[in-house]
Protein backbone atom coordinates (compact mmCIF):
# COMPACT_ATOMS: atom_id res chain seq x y z
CA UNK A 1 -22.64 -18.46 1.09
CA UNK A 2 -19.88 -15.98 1.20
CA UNK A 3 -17.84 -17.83 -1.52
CA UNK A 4 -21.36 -16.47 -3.49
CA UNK A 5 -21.78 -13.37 -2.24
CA UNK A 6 -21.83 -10.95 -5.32
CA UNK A 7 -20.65 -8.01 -2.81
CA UNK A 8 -17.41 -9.72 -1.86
CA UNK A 9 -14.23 -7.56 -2.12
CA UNK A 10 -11.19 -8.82 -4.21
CA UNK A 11 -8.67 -8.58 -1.25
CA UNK A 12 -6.22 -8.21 -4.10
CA UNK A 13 -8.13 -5.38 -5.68
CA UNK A 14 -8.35 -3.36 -2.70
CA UNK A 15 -4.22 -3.49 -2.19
CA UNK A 16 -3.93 -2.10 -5.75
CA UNK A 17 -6.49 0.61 -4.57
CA UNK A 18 -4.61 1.74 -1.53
CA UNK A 19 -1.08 1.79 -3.81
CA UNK A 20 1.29 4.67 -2.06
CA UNK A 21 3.10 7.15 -4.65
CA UNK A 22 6.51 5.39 -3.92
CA UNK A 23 4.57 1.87 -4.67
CA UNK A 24 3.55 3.34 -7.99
CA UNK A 25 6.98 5.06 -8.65
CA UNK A 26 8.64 1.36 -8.07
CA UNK A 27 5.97 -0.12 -10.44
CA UNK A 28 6.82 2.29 -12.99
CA UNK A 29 10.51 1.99 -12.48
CA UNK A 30 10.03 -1.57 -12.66
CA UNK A 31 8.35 -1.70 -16.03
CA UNK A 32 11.03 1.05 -17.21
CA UNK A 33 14.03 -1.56 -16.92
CA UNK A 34 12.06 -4.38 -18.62
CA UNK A 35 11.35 -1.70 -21.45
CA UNK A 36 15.27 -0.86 -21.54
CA UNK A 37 16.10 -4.55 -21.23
CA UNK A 38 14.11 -5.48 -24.66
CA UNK A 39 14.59 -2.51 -26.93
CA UNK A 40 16.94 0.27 -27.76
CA UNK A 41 18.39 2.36 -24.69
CA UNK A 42 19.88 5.93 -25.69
CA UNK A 43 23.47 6.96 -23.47
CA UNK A 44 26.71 5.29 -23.42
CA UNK A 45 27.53 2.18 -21.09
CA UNK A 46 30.83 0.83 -20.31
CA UNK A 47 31.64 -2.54 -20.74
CA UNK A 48 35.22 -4.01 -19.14
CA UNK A 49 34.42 -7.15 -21.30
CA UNK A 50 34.00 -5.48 -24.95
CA UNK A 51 37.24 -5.21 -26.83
CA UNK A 52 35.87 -2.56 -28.83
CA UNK A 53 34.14 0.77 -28.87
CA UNK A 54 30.54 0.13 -30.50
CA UNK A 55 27.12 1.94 -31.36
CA UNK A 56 24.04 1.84 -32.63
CA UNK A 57 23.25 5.44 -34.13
CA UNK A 58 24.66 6.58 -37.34
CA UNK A 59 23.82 10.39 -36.03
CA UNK A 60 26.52 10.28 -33.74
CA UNK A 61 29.82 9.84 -35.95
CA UNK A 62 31.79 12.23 -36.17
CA UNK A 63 33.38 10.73 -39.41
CA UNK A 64 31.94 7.57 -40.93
CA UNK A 65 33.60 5.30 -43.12
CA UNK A 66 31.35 2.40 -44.24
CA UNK A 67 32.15 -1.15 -44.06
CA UNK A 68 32.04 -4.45 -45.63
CA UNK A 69 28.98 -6.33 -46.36
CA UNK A 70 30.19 -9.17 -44.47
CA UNK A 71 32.10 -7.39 -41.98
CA UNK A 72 30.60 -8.67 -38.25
CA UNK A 73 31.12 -8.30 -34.96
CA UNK A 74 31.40 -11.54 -32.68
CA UNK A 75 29.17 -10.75 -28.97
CA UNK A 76 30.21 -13.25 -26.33
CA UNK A 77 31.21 -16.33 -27.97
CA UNK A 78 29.05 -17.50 -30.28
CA UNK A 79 26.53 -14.79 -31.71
CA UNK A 80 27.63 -11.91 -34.76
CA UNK A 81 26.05 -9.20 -35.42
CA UNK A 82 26.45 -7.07 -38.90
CA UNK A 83 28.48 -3.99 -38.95
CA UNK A 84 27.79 -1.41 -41.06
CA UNK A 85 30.87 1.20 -40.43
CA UNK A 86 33.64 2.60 -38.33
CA UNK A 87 34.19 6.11 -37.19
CA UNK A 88 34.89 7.99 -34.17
CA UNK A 89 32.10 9.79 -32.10
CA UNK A 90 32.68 12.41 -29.26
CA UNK A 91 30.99 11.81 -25.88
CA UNK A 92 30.47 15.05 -24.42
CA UNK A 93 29.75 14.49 -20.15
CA UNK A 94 27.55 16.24 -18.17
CA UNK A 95 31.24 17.87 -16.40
CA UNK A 96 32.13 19.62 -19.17
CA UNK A 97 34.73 17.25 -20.48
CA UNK A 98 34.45 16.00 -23.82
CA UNK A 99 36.13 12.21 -25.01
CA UNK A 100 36.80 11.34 -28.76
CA UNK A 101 35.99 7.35 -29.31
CA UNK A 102 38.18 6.03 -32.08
CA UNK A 103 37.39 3.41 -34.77
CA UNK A 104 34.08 2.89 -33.13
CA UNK A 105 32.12 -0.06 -34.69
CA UNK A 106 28.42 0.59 -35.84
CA UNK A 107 26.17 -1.75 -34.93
CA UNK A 108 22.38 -1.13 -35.52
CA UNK A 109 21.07 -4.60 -34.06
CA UNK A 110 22.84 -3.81 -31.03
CA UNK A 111 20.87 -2.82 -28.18
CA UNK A 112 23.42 -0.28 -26.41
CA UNK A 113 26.13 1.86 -26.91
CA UNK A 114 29.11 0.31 -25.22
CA UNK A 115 32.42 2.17 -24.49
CA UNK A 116 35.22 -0.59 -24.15
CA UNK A 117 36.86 -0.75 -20.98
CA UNK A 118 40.08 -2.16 -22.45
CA UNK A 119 39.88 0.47 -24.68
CA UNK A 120 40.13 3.24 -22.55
CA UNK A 121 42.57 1.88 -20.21
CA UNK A 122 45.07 1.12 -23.66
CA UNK A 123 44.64 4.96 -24.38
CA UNK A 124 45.50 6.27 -20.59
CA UNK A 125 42.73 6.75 -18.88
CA UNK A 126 41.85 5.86 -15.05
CA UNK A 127 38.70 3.81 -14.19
CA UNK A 128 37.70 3.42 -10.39
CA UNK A 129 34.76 1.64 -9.50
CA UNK A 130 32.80 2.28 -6.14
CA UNK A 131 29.43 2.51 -3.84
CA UNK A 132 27.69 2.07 -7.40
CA UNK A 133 29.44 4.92 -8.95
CA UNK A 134 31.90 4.98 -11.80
CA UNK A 135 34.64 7.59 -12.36
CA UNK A 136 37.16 8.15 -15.14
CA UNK A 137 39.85 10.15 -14.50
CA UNK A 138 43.28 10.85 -17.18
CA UNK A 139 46.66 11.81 -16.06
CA UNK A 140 44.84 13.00 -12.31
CA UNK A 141 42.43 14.99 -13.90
CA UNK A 142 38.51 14.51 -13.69
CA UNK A 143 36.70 13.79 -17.13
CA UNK A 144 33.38 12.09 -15.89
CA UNK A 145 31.04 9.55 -13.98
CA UNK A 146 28.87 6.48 -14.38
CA UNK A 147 26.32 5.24 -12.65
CA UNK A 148 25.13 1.28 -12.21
CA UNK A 149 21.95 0.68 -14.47
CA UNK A 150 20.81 -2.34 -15.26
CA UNK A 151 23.72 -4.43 -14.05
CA UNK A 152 26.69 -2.19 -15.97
CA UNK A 153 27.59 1.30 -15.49
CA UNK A 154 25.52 4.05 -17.45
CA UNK A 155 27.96 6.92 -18.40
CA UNK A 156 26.61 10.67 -17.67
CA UNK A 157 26.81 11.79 -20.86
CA UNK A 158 24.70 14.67 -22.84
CA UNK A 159 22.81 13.33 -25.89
CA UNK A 160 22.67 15.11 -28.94
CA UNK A 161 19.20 17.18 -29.14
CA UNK A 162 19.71 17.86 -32.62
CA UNK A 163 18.20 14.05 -33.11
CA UNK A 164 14.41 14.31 -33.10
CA UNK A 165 14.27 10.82 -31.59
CA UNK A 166 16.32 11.66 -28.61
CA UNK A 167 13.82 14.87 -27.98
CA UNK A 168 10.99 13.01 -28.25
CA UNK A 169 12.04 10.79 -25.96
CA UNK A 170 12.41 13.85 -23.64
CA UNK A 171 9.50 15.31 -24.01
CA UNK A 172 7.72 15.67 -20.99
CA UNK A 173 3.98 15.10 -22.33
CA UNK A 174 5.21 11.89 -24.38
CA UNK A 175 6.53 10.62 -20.80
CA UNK A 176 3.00 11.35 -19.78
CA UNK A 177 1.42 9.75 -22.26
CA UNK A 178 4.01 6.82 -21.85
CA UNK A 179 3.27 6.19 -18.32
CA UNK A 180 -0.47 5.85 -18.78
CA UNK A 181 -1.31 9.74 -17.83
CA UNK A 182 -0.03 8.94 -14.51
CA UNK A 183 0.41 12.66 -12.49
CA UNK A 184 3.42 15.10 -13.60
CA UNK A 185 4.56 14.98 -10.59
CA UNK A 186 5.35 11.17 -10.56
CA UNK A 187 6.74 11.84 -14.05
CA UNK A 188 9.63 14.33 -12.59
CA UNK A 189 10.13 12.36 -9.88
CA UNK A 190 11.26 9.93 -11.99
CA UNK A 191 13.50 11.81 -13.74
CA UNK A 192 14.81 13.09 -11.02
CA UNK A 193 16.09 9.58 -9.91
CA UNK A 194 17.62 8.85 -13.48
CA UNK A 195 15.16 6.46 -14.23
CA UNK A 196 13.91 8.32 -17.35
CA UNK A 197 15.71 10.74 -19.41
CA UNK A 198 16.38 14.36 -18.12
CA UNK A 199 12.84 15.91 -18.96
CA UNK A 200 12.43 19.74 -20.52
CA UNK A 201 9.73 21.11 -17.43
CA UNK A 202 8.81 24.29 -19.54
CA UNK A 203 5.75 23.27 -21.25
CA UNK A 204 3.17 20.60 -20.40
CA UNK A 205 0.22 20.37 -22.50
CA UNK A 206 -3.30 19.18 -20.48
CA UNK A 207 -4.38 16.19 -22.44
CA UNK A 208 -8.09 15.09 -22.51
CA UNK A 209 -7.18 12.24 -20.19
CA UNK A 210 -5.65 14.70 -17.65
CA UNK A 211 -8.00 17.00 -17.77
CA UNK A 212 -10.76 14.36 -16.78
CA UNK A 213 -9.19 12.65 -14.17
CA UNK A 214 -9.28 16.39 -12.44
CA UNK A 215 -13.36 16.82 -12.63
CA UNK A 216 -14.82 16.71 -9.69
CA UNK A 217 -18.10 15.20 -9.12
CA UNK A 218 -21.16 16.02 -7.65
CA UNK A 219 -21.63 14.24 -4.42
CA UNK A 220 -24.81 11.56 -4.13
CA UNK A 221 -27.89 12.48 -2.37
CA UNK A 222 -27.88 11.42 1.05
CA UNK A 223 -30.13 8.31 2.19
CA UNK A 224 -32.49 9.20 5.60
CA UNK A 225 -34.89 6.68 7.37
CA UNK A 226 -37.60 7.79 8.91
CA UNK A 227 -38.03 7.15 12.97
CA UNK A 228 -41.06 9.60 14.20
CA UNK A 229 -44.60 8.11 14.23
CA UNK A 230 -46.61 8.03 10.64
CA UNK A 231 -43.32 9.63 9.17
CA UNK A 232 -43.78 7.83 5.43
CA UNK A 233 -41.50 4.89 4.74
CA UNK A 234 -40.40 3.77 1.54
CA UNK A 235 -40.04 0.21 1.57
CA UNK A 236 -38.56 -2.86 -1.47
CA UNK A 237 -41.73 -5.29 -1.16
C-alpha cells in the first residue's frame, strides 16, 4: 500500500527542498565550469606546454597583420586549427603592471587565450608556482598573479570594457538572468570567489521574475473541529 500511496514524499525531492545557500552556490559553481569547459572563456591563461602566445579576439591586438589562408596552428599532436593573424596585444593586470605579447597567433576556434610559458621565460621573466597561486615576477620586480581555474592558471588580468561582449558578460542583471533569477546576493557571492566575472554592483534592475518570487501570500484559513455537545460538524459522507 505505501508503494501506492499518492501522498508519498520523493525523499529526493525533499533534499533539493532543504538545499543550504553554500549547496546552491556549489551547484552554480559547478554548472559555471562545465559552461567554461564547452564554450568561449574571456581572461588570459598560461600554458607551460604552448610554444606560442595565442588568442581568440581580434579586439585585443594592438597591431594586426593578417595571415595566410592556410596558415594553422598544430594543438597537441594531432589537431590544427586555422589562424587568421599575428600581432601583439597588451595584458594590463589587476597590479598595475602592464605586459606586451609579441607575434601572438589569432585563433578564433580556440577556446582560450593562452600566454606561452616558454615564451615568457625566453623573454626574462620569473614564473613561481605555489598553494594554487601563480606569480610572475622580471628582473625581482612584481608584474602579476594567476590563479588555478579549471586545471591551469587563470591570469588576473583587466579586460577591455570598451568590448560590448565583455560588459555584457558583466552585467549584473544578465548574471541574474543567467543563473535562473537566483537572489543577488548569491550572484555577488559568486563573484566575489572569482567564479564569475567581477560584476558592476551600481544598478540592478527588479525583473518580473524577482519581483514575484518577493510577494507574499495570504495565509490559509485555519481548519477547527468541533468538541462541545450539538456544536455542528461538517462531515465527507
Amino acid at each position: 500500500m505505501a508503494k501506492k500511496c499518492r501522498n508519498k514524499q520523493n525523499p529526493a525531492a525533499a533534499a533539493r527542498v532543504n538545499l543550504t545557500e553554500e549547496d546552491l552556490v556549489a551547484m552554480i559553481t559547478d554548472m559555471i565550469t562545465e559552461v567554461n569547459l564547452i564554450g568561449d572563456s574571456e581572461g588570459w591563461w598560461q600554458d607551460i606546454g604552448a610554444s606560442k602566445h595565442v588568442c581568440n579576439n581580434r579586439a585585443m591586438f594592438k597591431t594586426y597583420t593578417e595571415a595566410p589562408a592556410d596558415k594553422k596552428a598544430l594543438l597537441g599532436t594531432t589537431h590544427t586549427t586555422m589562424v587568421a593573424g599575428s600581432g601583439e596585444v597588451e595584458l594590463n593586470f589587476t597590479s598595475g603592471k602592464k605586459m606586451v605579447l609579441k607575434d601572438v597567433l589569432h585563433t578564433p576556434e580556440i577556446r582560450k587565450n593562452l600566454a606561452s610559458g616558454y615564451l615568457l621565460n625566453k623573454a626574462g621573466f620569473n614564473q613561481s608556482i605555489g598553494a594554487d597561486l601563480y606569480t610572475l615576477t622580471k628582473n625581482e620586480s612584481f608584474v602579476g598573479k594567476g590563479y588555478a581555474c579549471d586545471g591551469i592558471f587563470k591570469l588576473n588580468v583587466e579586460i577591455n570594457e570598451m568590448n560590448s561582449s565583455v560588459y555584457m558578460v558583466c552585467n549584473l542583471n544578465v548574471w541574474h538572468a543567467h543563473l535562473c533569477y537566483v537572489n543577488t546576493r548569491i550572484v555577488k557571492n559568486l563573484s566575489k570567489l572569482g567564479h564569475i566575472p567581477k560584476l558592476s554592483m551600481n544598478k540592478f534592475d527588479k525583473c518580473d521574475f524577482y519581483s514575484q518570487a518577493k510577494i507574499t501570500k495570504t495565509p490559509h484559513k485555519s481548519v477547527s473541529r468541533e468538541s462541545e455537545p450539538l456544536d455542528l460538524i461538517h462531515s465527507d459522507i
